[in-house]
C-alpha atoms as a PDB file:
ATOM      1  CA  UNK A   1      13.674  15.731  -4.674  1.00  0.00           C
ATOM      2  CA  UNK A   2      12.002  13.439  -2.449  1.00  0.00           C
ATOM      3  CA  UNK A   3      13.912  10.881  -0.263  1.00  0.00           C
ATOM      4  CA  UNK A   4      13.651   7.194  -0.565  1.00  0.00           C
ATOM      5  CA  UNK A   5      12.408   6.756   2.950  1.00  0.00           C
ATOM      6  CA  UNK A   6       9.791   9.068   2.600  1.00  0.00           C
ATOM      7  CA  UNK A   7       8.549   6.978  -1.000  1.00  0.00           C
ATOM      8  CA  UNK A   8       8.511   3.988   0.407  1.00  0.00           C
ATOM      9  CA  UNK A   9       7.114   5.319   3.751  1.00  0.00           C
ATOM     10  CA  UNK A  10       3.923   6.336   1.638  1.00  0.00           C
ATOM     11  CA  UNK A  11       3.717   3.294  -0.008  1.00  0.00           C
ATOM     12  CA  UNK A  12       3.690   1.135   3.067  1.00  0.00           C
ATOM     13  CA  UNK A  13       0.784   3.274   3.975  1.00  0.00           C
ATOM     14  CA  UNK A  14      -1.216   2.629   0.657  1.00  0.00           C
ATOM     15  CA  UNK A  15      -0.505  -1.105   0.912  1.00  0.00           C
ATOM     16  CA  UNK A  16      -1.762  -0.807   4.769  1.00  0.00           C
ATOM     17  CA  UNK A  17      -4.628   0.973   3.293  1.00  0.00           C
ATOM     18  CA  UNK A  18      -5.406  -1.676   0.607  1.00  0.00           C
ATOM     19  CA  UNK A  19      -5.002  -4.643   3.500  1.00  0.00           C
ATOM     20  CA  UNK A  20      -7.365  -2.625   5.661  1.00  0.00           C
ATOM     21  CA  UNK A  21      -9.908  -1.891   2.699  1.00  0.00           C
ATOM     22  CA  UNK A  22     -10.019  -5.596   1.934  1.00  0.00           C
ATOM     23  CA  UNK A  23     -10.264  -7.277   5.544  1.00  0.00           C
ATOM     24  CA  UNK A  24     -13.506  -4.825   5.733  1.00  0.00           C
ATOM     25  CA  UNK A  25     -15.167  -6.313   2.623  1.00  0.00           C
ATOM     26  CA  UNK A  26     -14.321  -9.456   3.657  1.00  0.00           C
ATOM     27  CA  UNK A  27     -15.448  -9.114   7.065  1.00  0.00           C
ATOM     28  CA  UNK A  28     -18.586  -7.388   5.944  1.00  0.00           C
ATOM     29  CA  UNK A  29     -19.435  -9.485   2.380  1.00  0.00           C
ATOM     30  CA  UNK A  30     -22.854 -11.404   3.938  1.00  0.00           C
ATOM     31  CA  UNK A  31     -24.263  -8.038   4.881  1.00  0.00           C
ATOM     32  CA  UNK A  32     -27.117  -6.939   3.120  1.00  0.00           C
ATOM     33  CA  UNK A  33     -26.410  -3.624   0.418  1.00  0.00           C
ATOM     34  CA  UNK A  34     -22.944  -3.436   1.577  1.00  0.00           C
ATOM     35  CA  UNK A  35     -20.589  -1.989  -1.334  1.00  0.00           C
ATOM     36  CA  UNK A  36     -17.256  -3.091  -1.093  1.00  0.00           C
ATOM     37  CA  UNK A  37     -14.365  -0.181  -0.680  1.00  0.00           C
ATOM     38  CA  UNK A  38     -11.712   0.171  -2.847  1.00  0.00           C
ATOM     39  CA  UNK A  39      -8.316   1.852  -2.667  1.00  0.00           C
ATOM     40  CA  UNK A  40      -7.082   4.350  -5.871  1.00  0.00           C
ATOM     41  CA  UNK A  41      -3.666   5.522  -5.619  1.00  0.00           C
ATOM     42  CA  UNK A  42      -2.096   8.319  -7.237  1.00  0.00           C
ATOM     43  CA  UNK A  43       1.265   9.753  -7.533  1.00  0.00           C
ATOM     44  CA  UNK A  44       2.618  12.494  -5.047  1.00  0.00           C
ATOM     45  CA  UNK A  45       4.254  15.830  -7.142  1.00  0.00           C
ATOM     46  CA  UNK A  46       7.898  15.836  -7.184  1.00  0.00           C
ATOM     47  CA  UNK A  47       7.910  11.755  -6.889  1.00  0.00           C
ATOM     48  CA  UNK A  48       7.694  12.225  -3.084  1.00  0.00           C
ATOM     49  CA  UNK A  49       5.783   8.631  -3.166  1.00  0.00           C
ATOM     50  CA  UNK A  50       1.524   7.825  -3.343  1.00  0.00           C
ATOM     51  CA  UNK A  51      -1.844   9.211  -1.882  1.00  0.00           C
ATOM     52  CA  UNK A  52      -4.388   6.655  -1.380  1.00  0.00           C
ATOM     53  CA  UNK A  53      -7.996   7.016  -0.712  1.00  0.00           C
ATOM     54  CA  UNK A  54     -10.609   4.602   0.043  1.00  0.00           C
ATOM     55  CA  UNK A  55     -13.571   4.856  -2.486  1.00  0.00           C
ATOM     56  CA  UNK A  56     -17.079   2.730  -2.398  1.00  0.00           C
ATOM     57  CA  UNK A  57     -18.047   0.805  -4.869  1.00  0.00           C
ATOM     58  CA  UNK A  58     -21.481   1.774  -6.825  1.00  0.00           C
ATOM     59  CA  UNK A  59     -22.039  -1.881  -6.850  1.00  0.00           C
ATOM     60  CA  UNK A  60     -23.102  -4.058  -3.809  1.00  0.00           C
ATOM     61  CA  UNK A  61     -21.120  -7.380  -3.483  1.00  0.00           C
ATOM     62  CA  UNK A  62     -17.893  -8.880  -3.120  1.00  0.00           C
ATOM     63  CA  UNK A  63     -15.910 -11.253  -4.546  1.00  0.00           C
ATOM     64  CA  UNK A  64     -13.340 -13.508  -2.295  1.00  0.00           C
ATOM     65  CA  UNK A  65     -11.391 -14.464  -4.726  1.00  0.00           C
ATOM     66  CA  UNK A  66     -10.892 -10.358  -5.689  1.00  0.00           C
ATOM     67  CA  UNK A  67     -10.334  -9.806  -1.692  1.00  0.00           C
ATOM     68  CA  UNK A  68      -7.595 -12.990  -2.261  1.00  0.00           C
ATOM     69  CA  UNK A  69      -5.955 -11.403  -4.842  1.00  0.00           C
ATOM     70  CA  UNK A  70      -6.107  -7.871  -3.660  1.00  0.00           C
ATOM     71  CA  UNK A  71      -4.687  -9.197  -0.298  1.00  0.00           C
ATOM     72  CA  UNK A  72      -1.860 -10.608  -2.156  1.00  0.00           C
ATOM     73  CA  UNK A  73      -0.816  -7.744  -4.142  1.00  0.00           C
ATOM     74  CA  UNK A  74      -0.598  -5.802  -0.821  1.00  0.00           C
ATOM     75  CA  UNK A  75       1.760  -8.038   0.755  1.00  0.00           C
ATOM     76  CA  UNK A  76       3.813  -7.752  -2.322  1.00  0.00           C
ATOM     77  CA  UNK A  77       3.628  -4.120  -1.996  1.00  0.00           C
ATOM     78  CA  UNK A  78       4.632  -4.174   1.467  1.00  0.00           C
ATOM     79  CA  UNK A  79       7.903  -6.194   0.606  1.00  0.00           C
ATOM     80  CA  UNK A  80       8.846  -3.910  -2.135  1.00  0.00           C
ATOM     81  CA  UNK A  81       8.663  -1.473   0.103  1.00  0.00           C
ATOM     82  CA  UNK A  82      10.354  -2.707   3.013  1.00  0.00           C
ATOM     83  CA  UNK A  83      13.054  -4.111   0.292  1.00  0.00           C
ATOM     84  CA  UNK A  84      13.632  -0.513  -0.621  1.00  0.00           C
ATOM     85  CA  UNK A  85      13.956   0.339   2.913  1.00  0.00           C
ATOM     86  CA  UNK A  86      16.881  -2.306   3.430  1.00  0.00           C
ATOM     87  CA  UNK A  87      18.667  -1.197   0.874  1.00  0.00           C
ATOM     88  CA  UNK A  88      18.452   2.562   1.969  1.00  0.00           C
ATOM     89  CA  UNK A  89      19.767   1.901   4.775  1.00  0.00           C
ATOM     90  CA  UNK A  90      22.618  -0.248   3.346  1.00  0.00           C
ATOM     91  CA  UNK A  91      23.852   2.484   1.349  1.00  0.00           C
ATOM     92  CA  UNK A  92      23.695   4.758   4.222  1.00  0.00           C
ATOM     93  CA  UNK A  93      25.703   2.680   6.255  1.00  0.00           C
ATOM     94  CA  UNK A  94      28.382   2.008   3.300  1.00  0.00           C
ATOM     95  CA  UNK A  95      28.479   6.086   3.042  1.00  0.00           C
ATOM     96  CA  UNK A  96      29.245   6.733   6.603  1.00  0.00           C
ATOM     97  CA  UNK A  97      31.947   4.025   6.244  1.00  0.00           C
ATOM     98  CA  UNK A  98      33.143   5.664   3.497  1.00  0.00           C
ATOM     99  CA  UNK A  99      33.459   9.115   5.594  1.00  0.00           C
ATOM    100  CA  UNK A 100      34.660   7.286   8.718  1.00  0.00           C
END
């Protein structure tokens, strides 16, 4: 079984992958042919968390307002992770005062 640091360790990464991904199309959306990258997760055997890759598109383009909302949905990944993270670490530290 995997631990919860190293879930939401993985999915910190994928949502720093997403944010990454998206500040490229948007940084790169006037250029000429350029197909916007994507991120796919998946889910790790034994629940040990997410892969992500970065994939390009087949079409060219981008879309702000996609870029807007993908930027937002990686933030909110990033809290829900970090969230999970807190409250591992609170019930560590209630467990060792439990065994103190």
């Amino acid at each position: 079984m995997a631990s919860i640091l190293s879930i939401a360790s993985s999915g910190l990464q994928a949502a720093q992958l997403r944010m990454d991904a998206s500040a490229h199309n948007v940084a790169n959306m006037n250029t000429p042919g350029f197909r916007r990258h994507a991120v796919s997760q998946e889910a790790v055997a034994e629940g040990a968390g997410v892969r992500a890759t970065v994939q390009r598109q087949p079409q060219e383009g981008v879309a702000l307002e996609q870029e807007a909302v993908e930027q937002m949905s990686a933030t909110y990944a990033f809290k829900a992770n970090l969230q999970t993270l807190k409250t591992q670490d609170a019930m560590m530290g209630s467990l060792l005062d439990i065994r103190a």
